[in-house]
Structure formats: structure tokens, C-alpha cells
Protein backbone atom coordinates (compact mmCIF):
# COMPACT_ATOMS: atom_id res chain seq x y z
CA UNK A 1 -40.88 48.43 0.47
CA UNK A 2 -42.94 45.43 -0.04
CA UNK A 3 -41.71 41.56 -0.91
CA UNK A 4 -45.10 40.21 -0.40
CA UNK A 5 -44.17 37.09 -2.74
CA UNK A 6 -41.33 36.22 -1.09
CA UNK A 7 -42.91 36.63 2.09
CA UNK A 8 -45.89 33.99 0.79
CA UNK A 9 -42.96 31.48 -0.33
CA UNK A 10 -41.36 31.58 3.22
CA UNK A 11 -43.85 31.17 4.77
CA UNK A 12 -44.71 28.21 2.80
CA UNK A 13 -41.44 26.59 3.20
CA UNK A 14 -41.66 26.98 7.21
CA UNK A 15 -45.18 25.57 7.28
CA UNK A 16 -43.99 22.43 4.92
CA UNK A 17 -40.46 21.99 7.06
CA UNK A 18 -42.44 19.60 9.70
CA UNK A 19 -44.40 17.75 7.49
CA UNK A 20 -40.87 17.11 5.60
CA UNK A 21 -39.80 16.76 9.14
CA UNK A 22 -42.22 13.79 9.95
CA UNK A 23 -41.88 12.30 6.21
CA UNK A 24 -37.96 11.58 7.11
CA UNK A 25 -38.92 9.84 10.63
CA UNK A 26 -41.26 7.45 8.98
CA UNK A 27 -38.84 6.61 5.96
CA UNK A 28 -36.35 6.00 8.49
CA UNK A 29 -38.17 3.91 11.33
CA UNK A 30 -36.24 0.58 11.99
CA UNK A 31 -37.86 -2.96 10.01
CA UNK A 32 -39.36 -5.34 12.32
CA UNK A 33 -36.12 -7.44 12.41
CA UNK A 34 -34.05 -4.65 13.58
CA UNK A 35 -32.67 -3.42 10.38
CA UNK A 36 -33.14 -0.38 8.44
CA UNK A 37 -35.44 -0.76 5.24
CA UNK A 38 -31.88 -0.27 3.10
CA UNK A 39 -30.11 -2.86 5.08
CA UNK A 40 -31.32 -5.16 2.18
CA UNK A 41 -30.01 -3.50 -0.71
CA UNK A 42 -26.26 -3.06 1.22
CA UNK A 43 -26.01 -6.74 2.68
CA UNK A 44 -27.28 -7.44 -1.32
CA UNK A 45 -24.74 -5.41 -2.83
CA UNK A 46 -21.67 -6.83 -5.07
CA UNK A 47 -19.08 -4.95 -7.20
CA UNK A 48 -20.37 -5.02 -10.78
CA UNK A 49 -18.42 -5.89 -13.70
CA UNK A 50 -18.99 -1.93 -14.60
CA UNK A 51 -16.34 -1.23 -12.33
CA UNK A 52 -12.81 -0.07 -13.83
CA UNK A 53 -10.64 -3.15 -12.29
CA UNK A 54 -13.23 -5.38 -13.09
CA UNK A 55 -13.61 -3.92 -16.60
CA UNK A 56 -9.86 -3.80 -17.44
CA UNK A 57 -9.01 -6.65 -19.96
CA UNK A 58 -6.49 -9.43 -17.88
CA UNK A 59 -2.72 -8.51 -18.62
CA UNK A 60 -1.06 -10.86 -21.06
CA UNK A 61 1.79 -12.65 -20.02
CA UNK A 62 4.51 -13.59 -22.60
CA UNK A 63 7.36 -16.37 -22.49
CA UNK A 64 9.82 -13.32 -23.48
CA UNK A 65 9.40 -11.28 -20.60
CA UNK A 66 11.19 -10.08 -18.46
CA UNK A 67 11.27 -8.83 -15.06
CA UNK A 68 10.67 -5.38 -15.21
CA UNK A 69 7.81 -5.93 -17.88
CA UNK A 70 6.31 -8.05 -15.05
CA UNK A 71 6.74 -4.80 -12.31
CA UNK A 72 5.32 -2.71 -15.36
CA UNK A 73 2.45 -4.95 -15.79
CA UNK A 74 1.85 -5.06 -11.94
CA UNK A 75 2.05 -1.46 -11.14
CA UNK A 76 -0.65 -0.92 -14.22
CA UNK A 77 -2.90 -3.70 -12.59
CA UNK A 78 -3.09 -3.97 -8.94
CA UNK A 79 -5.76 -2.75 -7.45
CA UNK A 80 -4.31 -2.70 -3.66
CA UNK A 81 -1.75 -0.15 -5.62
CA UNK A 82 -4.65 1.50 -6.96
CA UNK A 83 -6.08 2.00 -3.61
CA UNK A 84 -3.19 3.59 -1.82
CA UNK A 85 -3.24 6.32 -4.94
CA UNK A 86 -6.59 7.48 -4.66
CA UNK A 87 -6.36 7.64 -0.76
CA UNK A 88 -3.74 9.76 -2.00
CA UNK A 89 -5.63 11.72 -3.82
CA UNK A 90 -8.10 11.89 -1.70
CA UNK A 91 -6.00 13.54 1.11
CA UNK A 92 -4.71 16.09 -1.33
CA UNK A 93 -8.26 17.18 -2.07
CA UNK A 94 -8.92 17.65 1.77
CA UNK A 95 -6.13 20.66 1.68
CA UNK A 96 -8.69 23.12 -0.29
CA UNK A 97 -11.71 22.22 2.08
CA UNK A 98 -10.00 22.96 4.97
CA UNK A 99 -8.33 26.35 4.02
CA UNK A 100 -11.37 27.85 2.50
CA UNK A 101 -13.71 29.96 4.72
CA UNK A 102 -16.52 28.48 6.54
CA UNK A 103 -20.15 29.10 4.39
CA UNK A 104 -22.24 32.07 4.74
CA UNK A 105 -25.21 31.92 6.64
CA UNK A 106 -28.31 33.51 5.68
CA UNK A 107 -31.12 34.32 8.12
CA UNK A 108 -34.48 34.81 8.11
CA UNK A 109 -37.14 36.58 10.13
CA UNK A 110 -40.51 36.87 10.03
CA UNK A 111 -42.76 39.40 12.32
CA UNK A 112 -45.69 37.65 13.66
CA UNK A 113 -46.44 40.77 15.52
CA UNK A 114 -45.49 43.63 13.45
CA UNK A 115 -43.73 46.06 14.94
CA UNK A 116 -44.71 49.86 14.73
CA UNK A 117 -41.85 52.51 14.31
CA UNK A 118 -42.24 56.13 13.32
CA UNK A 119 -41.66 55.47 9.59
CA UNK A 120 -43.61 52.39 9.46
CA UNK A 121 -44.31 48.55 10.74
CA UNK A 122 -41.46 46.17 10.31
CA UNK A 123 -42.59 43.61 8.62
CA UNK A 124 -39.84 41.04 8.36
CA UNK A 125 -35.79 40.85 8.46
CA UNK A 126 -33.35 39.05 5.85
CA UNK A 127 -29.75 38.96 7.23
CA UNK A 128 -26.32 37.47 5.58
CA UNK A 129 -23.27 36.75 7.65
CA UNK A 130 -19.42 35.59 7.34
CA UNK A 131 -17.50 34.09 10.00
CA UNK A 132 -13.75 34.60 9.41
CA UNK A 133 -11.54 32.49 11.70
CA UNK A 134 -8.73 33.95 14.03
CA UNK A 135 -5.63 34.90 12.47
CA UNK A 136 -3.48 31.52 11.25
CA UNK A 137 -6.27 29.09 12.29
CA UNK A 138 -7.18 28.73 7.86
CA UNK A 139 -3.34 28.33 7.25
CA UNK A 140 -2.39 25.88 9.92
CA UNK A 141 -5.19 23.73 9.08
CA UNK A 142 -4.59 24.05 5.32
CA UNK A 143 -0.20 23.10 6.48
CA UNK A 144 -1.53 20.22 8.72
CA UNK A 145 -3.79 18.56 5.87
CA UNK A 146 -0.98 19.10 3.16
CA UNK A 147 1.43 17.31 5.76
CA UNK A 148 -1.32 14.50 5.99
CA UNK A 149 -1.25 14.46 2.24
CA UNK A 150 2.44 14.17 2.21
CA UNK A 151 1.96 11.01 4.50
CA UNK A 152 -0.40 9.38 2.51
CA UNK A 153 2.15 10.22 -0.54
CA UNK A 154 4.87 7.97 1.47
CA UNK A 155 2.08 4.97 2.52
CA UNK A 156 1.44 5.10 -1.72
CA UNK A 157 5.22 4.48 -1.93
CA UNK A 158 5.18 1.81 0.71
CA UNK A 159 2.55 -0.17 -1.10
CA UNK A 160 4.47 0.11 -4.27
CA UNK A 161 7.90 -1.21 -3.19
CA UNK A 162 6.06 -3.69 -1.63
CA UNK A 163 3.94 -4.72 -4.38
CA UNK A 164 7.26 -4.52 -6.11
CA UNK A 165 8.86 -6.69 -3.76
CA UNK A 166 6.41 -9.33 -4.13
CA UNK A 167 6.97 -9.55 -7.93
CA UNK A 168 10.26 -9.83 -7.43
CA UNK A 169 10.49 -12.50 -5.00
CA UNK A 170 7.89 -14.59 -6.54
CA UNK A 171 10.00 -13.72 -9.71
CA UNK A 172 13.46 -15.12 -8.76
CA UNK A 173 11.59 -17.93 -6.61
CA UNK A 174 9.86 -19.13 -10.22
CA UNK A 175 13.19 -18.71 -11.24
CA UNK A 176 14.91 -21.26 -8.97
CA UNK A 177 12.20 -23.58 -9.48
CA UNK A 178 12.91 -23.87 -13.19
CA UNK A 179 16.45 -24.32 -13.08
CA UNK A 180 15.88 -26.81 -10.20
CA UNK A 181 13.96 -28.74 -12.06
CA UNK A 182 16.03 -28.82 -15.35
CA UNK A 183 18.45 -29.93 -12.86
CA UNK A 184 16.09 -32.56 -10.99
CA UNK A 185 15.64 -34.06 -14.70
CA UNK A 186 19.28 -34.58 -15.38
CA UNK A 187 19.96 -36.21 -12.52
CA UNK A 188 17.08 -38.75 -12.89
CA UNK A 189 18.45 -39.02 -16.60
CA UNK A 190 22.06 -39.85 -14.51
CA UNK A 191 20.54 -42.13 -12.36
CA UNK A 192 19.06 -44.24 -14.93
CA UNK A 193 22.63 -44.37 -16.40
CA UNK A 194 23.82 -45.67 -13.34
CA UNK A 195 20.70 -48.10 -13.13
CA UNK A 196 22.25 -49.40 -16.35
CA UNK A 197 26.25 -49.21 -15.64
CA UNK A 198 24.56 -51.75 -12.26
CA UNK A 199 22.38 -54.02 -13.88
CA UNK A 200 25.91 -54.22 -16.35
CA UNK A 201 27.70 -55.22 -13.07
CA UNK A 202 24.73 -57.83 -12.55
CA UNK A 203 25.00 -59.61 -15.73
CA UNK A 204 28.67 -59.93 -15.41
CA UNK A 205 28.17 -61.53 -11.35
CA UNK A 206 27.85 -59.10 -8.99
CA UNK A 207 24.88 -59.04 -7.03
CA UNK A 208 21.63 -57.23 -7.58
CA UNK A 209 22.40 -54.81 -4.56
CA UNK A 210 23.04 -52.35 -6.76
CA UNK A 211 20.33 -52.32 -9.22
CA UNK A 212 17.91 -52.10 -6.25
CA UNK A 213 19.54 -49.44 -5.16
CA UNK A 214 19.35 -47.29 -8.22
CA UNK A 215 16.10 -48.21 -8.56
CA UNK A 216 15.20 -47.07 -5.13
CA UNK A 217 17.03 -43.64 -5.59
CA UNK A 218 15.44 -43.27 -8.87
CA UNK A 219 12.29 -43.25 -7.44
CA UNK A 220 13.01 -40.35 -5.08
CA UNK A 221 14.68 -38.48 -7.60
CA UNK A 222 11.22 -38.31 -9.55
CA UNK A 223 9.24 -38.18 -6.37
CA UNK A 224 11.60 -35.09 -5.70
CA UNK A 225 10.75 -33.69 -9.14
CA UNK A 226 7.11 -34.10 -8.96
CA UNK A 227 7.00 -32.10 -5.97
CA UNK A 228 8.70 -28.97 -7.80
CA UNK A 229 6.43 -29.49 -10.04
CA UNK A 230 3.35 -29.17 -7.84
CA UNK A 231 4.66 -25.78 -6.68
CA UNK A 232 4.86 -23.70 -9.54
CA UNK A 233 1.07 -23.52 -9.26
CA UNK A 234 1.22 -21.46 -5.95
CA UNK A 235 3.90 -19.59 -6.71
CA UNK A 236 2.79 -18.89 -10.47
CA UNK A 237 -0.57 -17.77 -8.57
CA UNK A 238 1.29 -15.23 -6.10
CA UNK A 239 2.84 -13.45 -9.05
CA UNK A 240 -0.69 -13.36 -10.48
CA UNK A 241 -2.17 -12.21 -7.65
CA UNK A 242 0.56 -8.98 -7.60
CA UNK A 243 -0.38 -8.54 -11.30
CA UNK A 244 -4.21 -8.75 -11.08
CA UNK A 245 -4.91 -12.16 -13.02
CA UNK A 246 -6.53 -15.19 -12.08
CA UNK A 247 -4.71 -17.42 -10.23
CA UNK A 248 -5.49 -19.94 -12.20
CA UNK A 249 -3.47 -18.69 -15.18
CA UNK A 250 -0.12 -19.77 -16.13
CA UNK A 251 3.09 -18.03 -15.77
CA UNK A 252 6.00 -18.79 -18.60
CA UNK A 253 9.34 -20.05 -16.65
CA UNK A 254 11.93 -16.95 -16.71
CA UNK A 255 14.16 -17.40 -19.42
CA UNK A 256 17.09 -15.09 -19.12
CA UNK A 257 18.41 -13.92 -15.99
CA UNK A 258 21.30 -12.17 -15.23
CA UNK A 259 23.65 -12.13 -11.74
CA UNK A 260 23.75 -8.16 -10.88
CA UNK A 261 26.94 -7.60 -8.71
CA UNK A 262 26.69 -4.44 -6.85
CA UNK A 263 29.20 -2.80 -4.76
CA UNK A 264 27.93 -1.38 -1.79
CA UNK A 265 28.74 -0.63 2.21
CA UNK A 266 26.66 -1.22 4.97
CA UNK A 267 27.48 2.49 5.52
CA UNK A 268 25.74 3.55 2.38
CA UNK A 269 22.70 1.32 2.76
CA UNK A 270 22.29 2.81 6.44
CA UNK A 271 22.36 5.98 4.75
CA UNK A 272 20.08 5.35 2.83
CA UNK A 273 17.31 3.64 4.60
CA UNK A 274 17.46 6.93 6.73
CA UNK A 275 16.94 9.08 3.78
CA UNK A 276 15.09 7.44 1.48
CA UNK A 277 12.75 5.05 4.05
CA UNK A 278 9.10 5.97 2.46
CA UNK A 279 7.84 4.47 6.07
CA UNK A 280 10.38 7.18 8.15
CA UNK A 281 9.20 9.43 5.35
CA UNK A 282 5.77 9.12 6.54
CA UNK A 283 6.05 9.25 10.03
CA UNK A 284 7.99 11.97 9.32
CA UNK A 285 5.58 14.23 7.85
CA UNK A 286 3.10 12.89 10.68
CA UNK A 287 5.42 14.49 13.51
CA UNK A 288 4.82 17.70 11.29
CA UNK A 289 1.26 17.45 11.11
CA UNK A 290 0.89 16.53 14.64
CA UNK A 291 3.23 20.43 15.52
CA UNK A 292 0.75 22.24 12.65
CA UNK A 293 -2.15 20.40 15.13
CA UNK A 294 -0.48 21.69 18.42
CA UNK A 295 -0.13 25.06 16.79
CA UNK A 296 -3.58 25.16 15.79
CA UNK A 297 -5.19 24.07 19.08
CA UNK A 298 -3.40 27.14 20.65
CA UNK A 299 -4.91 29.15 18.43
CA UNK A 300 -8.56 27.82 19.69
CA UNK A 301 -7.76 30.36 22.76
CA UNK A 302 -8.35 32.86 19.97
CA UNK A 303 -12.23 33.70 19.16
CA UNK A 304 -13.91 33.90 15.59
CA UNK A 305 -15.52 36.89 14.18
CA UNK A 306 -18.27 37.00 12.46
CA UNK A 307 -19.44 39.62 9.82
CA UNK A 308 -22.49 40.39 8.57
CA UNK A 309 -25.64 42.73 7.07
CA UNK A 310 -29.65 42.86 8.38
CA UNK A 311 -32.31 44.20 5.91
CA UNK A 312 -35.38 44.53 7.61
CA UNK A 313 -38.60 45.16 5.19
CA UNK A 314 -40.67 48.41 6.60
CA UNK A 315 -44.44 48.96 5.54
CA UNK A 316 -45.68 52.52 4.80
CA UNK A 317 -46.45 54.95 7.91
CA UNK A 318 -49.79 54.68 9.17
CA UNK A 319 -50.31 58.38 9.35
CA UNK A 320 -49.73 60.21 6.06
CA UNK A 321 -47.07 62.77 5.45
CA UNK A 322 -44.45 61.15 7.78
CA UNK A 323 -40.87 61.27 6.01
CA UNK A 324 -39.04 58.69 5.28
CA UNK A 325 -42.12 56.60 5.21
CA UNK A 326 -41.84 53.17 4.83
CA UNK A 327 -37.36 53.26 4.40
CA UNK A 328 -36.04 49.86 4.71
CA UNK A 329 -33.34 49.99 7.32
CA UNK A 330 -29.71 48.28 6.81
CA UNK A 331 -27.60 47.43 9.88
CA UNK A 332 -24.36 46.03 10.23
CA UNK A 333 -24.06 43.84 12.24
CA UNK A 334 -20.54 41.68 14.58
CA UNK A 335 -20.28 39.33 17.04
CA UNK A 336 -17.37 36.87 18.12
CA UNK A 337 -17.53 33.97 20.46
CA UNK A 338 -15.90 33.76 23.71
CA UNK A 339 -13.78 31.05 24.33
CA UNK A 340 -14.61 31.34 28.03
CA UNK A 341 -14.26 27.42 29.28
CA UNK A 342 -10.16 27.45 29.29
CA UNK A 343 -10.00 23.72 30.34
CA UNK A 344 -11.56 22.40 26.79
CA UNK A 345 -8.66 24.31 25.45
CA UNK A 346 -5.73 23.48 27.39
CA UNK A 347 -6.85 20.03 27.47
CA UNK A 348 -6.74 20.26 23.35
CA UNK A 349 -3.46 21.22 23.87
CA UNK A 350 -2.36 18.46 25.92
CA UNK A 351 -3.87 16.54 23.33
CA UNK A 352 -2.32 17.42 20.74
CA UNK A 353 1.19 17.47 22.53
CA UNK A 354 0.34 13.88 23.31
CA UNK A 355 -0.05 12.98 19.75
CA UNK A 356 2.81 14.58 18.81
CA UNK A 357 5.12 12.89 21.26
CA UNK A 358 3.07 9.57 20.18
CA UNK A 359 4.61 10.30 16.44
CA UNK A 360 7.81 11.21 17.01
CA UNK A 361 8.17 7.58 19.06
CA UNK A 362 6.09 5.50 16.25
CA UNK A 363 8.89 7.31 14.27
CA UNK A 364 11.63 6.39 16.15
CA UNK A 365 10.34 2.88 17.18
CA UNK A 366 10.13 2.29 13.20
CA UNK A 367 13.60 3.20 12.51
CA UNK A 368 15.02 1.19 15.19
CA UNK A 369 13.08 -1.87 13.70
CA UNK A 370 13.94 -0.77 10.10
CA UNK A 371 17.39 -1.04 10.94
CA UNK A 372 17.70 -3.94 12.73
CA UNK A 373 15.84 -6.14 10.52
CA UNK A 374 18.09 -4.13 7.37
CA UNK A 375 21.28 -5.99 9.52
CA UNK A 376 20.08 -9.01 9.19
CA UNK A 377 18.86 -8.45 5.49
CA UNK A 378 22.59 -7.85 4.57
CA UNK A 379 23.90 -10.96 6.42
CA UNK A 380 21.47 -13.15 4.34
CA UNK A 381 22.55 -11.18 0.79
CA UNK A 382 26.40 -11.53 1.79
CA UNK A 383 26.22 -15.18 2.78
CA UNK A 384 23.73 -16.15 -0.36
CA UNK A 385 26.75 -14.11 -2.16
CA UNK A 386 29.09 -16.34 -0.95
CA UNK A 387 28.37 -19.79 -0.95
CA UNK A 388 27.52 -18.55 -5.10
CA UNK A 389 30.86 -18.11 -4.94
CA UNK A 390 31.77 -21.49 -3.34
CA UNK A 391 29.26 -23.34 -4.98
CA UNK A 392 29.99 -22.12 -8.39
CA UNK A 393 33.81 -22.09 -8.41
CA UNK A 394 34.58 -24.81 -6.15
CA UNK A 395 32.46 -27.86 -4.80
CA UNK A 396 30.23 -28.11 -8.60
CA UNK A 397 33.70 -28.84 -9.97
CA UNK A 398 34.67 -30.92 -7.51
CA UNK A 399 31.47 -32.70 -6.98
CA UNK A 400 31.13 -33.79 -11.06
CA UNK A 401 35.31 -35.32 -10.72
CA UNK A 402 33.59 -36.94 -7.82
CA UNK A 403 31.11 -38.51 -9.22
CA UNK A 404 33.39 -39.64 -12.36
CA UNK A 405 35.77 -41.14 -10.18
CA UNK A 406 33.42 -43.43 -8.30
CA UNK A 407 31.61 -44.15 -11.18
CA UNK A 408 35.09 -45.55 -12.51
CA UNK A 409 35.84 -46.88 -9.38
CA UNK A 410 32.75 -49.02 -9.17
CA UNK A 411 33.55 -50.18 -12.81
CA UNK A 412 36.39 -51.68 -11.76
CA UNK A 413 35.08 -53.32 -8.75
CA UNK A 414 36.75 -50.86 -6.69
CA UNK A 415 34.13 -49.46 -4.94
CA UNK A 416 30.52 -50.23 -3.94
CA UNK A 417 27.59 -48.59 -5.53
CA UNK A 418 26.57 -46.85 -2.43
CA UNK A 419 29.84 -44.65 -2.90
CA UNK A 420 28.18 -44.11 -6.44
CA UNK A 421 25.18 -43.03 -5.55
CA UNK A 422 26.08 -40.52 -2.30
CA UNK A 423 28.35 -39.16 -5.21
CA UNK A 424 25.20 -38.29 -7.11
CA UNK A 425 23.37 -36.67 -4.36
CA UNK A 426 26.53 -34.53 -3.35
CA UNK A 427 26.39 -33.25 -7.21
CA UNK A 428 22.56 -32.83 -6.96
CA UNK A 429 22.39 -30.75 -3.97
CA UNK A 430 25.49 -28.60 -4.67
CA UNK A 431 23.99 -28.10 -7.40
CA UNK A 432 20.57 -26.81 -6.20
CA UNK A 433 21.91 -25.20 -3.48
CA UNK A 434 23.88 -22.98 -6.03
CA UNK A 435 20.61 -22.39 -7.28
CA UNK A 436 19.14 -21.69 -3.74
CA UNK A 437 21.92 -19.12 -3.06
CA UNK A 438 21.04 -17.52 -6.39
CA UNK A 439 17.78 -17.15 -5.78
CA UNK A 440 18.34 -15.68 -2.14
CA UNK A 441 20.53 -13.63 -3.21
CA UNK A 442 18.14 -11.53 -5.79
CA UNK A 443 15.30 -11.87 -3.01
CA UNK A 444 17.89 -10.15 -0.60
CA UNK A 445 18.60 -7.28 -2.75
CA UNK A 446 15.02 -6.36 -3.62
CA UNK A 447 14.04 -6.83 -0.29
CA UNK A 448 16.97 -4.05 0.66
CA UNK A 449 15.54 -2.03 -2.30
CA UNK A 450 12.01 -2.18 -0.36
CA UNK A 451 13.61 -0.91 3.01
CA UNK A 452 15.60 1.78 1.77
CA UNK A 453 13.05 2.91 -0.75
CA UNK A 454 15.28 2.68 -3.36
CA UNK A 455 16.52 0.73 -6.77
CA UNK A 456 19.91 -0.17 -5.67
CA UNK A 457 21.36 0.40 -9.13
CA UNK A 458 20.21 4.45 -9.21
CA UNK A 459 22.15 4.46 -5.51
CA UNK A 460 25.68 2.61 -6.65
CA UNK A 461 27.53 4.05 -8.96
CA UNK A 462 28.97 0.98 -10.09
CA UNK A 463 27.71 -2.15 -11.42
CA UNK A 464 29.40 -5.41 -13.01
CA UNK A 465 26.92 -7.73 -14.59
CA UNK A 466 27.66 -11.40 -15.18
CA UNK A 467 25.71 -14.28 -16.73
CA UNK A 468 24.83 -17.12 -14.17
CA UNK A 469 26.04 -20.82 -15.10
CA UNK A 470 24.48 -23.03 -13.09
């Protein structure tokens, strides 16, 4: 049988393949300064405004939101987010590369010499062949990448109660800062009433002490306020960072906010950080890809085996009336390869046992950390709890008949104004440190809620919500 063309077109492509060969080498050869000749174009490169974060319109931010519009509008918008899902995705898609058979190869001969057979001269040879890996080998790698994709699920989970995290402590800190300040401008409002109940005290002959002094701790007071003032800017900027905006842009003060009580053991948070830890989680499902990888380099002992058909084009007999002039043959054809050097393989092993042991520690050496920094989470949310508690229900009260009863005292000549004014600062910083505890308080729970991997109100079963009252 005769395949002239195709012949003509091979041989065409082999005599073209170093030209093509050479063509590559000279596109390729270094600049003068070291550099490729593309070097220019990636140093040069910048993301263009094409691009989908770039593209997407900025989130608007409205003085009636609240806090879970603000995770809503975060998790929509952050690109770090947005990167942990498509390395996600991307280690989902490596499960179907991996399981699927290696590709066919297809081979090509060509007889410069042809050579003579009874039935004719062979002319040239076109084979196709399949290599099918040892038993297991397709499935163990397919198990090990879907346990790397699981892994990359957890990391995706990490960055989102972290990214989480941050909007809630940058939340509840913008939070504090507006109460704090509301409270910052009362108490300057009180201290010029005291500036006035003095300089009342001066007009009737007592000396100016006390005017100075109100005058002096009025001037803290504002100093105090302008400084709370100054950091909403970096803390407005933080939230917008989580959410995606410019930092630039301003964030509404929180306007309703609400004291969550939660019931809860240190049993049941233990519990659940062991569970429900997307970090443990992780590591976890590395410890199983690291046993699908010791598997699998056990099975490298095994060889391949490889499939696969010749055709081999025959010319017509030389000498007339020969049968079976000018057949084609067809010959099947298998091979395997010896996996003859047994030290690349048992050292593959060890390898792999190595990396194994390596996750299971990182595992355990994460858990241990986990835990002992969850300890220390719980001390801070039960002691924010209860100076709340004391702040709230005993020393505010106490502090404000304080500060009446020197303020009558001094009225009456009783006292100096000195006792007046350390009244005022007891009131002011019972006052924000009520605020402080608040504030610490929320910042504790969502921090617990990012080690355990968990909203803390789908874990308790009951919850008792009550308004704060500064």
C-alpha cells in the first residue's frame, strides 16, 4: 500500500524541525544587559482596570448598617478571600489531571534504506501506544490530590473567619470609639459647668485656684477628645481595607448594638475547636494526603505497561506473481519498565514517611498552640464580662453620687475643688472603661468564633440578648 503524500509531509516536517529548532535559540538568546528580550514587558506590567476586582463598582456603605451587612459586604469584596477560593478551585481541578491516563504516543518511522522482504520493501512504520500505570497508582494519586483539595477547602475557611474576624474587631473597636467620644463630649460639657460653679466661688471670695484648675482639666479633656477623633481614620481604613474600599472613605459610626450573652463551658469550646478548627481541619486532610503519598511511592516498586500497535507500509514485490505482494503488516506490540535501581524507591518511601510524620507533628504542634492561646482567649472574654458587670451595676452609680456630692460639698465650702475634679475623672474613666470592657468583650467572642471555626450562636443553644446602657 502506498501513502506517498503523507510520506512527502513527514518528511517535510523533520527537515523544517531544526530550522524551527534554531529559530527558538535566537528568539531566546539573553539582551546585552542580562535580561531576556520579555523582561521588559513583565518588569512593565500593571493590573489593568479590565480586571474583575478592579472593575467591581466600590461597596456602599450606609449609616443603617449593621454588622453582618458589613461581613456580607466583605465576603462579596475582598480579594485576599477571593484568592484563597480560586486556589481552591484550582486544587479541585488538579484531581481529574492526575487520575486520567497518561497521553498516547504516536511514532513514526521512516526507512532510509528500504528494507527488502519476500512480499515487498518496507517502506516506513506508523506506531500508536498506551501506557497504563500499575494497579492503584491512577487512584491513589487521584485520593491524594482530592485530600490536597480538601486542604485548600479548610485554608479558604481560614481566610474567611479571619477576614471575618477583622470586620468584627475593627467593628466593635469603631464602636467604642463612638460611644467614647459621646462620652469625652459630656464630660468637657461637665467640666465647663464646673469652670462656671468655680469662677461662681471666685466672685463670691475664694481664690482663683479653682478656675485655673478647671481650666487646665478642660483643656485635657478636649486634648483627650481630639485624639479619638484622629483615630477613627485608621480604624475606619482597616474596616475598608477588609471590605475592598479606599481607605480614604468614610465609615458611618455603628448605631445600634446589642450585648449578646451566651452561655457556654470551656468544655464545649474545647470541643469545639477540636472539631470544628478549619486549621486542624487542614492539617488533617494533609496527614491523609501525605499516607495516599506513602501508599503511592510503594507502588513505584510496581512497573508500567505499555500497549500498543505498529503499521509498517510495504511496497509491491519486486518479482511478479509473489502472493501477498505488497500486505502491510500489523504487530502488536508490549513493553514495561523495570524498576531495577531499588534505592530511588525505598528512598521515596522514606520520603514520603518523613513527610507524613512531618504532618502529623505540624498537626499536633497547631493544636497545642490553638489551645493554649483559646485559654487565654476565654480569660480575656470572662474578665471583659465582668468588670461590664461591675462597671455597669456598681462603680457608674456610685461614681455620678460621687461626683454630686463633692460638687455640693465644694458649694458649701466644704471641700476643695481638687476633690471636684478627681470626682470627674473617676466618672470619666469608669465610664470608658465600661465601654472598653464592652468592646473587649465582642472582640473576645469573635476571636473564639475564628479559633473554633464556628458562629458561637449556631453552637449554644441558648442565648439572652440585652441592650447596652452605657
Amino acid at each position: 500500500m502506498k501513502i506517498k503524500q503523507l510520506t512527502d509531509q513527514f518528511l517535510l516536517i523533520g527537515s523544517l524541525m531544526p530550522i524551527a529548532l534554531l529559530a527558538s535559540c535566537v528568539a531566546s538568546t539573553p539582551t546585552p544587559s542580562g535580561q531576556s528580550s520579555d523582561s521588559s514587558q513583565i518588569e512593565s506590567f500593571n493590573p489593568s482596570p479590565s480586571g474583575k476586582m478592579e472593575a467591581e463598582q466600590v461597596a456602599v456603605i450606609h449609616s443603617d448598617m449593621g454588622l453582618s451587612e458589613y461581613l456580607r459586604v466583605a465576603a462579596l469584596n475582598n480579594p485576599g478571600l477571593e484568592a484563597s477560593f480560586n486556589l481552591w478551585k484550582a486544587a479541585m481541578e488538579k484531581v481529574p489531571q492526575v487520575k486520567s491516563l497518561p497521553d498516547p504516543k504516536f511514532n513514526y518511522g521512516y526507512f532510509i534504506e528500504e528494507v527488502e522482504t519476500r512480499v515487498g520493501p518496507q517502506e516506513q512504520k506508523f506506531g500508536i501506544a498506551q501506557t497504563f500505570p500499575w494497579f492503584g497508582k491512577l487512584r491513589l494519586r487521584g485520593e491524594k490530590a482530592g485530600e490536597a483539595a480538601i486542604a485548600a477547602q479548610e485554608r479558604f475557611e481560614v481566610e474567611k473567619r479571619q477576614l471575618f474576624f477583622e470586620v468584627k474587631d475593627a467593628y466593635y473597636e469603631l464602636f467604642y470609639l463612638s460611644q467614647a467620644t459621646s462620652i469625652a463630649q459630656e464630660n468637657i460639657e461637665l467640666m465647663k459647668h464646673l469652670e462656671k460653679v468655680a469662677q461662681a466661688k471666685f466672685r463670691s471670695g475664694s481664690d482663683v485656684t479653682g478656675v485655673v484648675k478647671a481650666q487646665v482639666e478642660l483643656g485635657k479633656l478636649e486634648d483627650r477628645l481630639l485624639s479619638m477623633e484622629d483615630l477613627r481614620s485608621p480604624i475606619a481604613a482597616k474596616l475598608n481595607a477588609a471590605m475592598n474600599r479606599p481607605s480614604e472613605l468614610e465609615i458611618p459610626w455603628p448605631t445600634e448594638f446589642d450585648l449578646t450573652l451566651i452561655d457556654f463551658s470551656s468544655l464545649e469550646i474545647a470541643e469545639a475547636l477540636r472539631k470544628s478548627n478549619p486549621e486542624l481541619k487542614a492539617l488533617a486532610a494533609k496527614i491523609l494526603e501525605e499516607e495516599k503519598a506513602v501508599e503511592l511511592a510503594k507502588k513505584e516498586f510496581w512497573p508500567d505497561l505499555t500497549l500498543g500497535v505498529d503499521y509498517i507500509d510495504t511496497g509491491d514485490a519486486r518479482m511478479t506473481g509473489v502472493s501477498d505482494s505488497g500486505n502491510d503488516p500489523v504487530m502488536l506490540m508490549g513493553s514495561i519498565n523495570i524498576p531495577l535501581w531499588y534505592g530511588k524507591y525505598r528512598a521515596g518511601v522514606r520520603e514520603a514517611k518523613a513527610r507524613r510524620a512531618a504532618a502529623f507533628q505540624s498537626w499536633k504542634d497547631k493544636e497545642n498552640g490553638l489551645t493554649a492561646d483559646l485559654k487565654m482567649i476565654l480569660y480575656k472574654f470572662r474578665d471583659a464580662q465582668r468588670k461590664i458587670s461591675l462597671f455597669r451595676d456598681t462603680l457608674t452609680p456610685l461614681a455620678r453620687n460621687s461626683l454630686v456630692v463633692a460638687e455640693q460639698a465644694y458649694k458649701a465650702g466644704q471641700s476643695d475643688f481638687l476633690e471636684l475634679i478627681d470626682a470627674q475623672r473617676l466618672l470619666l474613666e469608669i465610664q470608658l472603661s465600661y465601654l472598653r470592657s464592652v468592646a473587649d468583650r465582642e472582640q473576645r467572642l469573635a476571636q473564639i468564633e475564628k479559633v473554633i471555626g464556628k458562629d458561637l450562636l449556631s453552637l449554644m443553644e441558648r442565648t439572652i440578648t440585652k441592650e447596652i446602657q452605657p
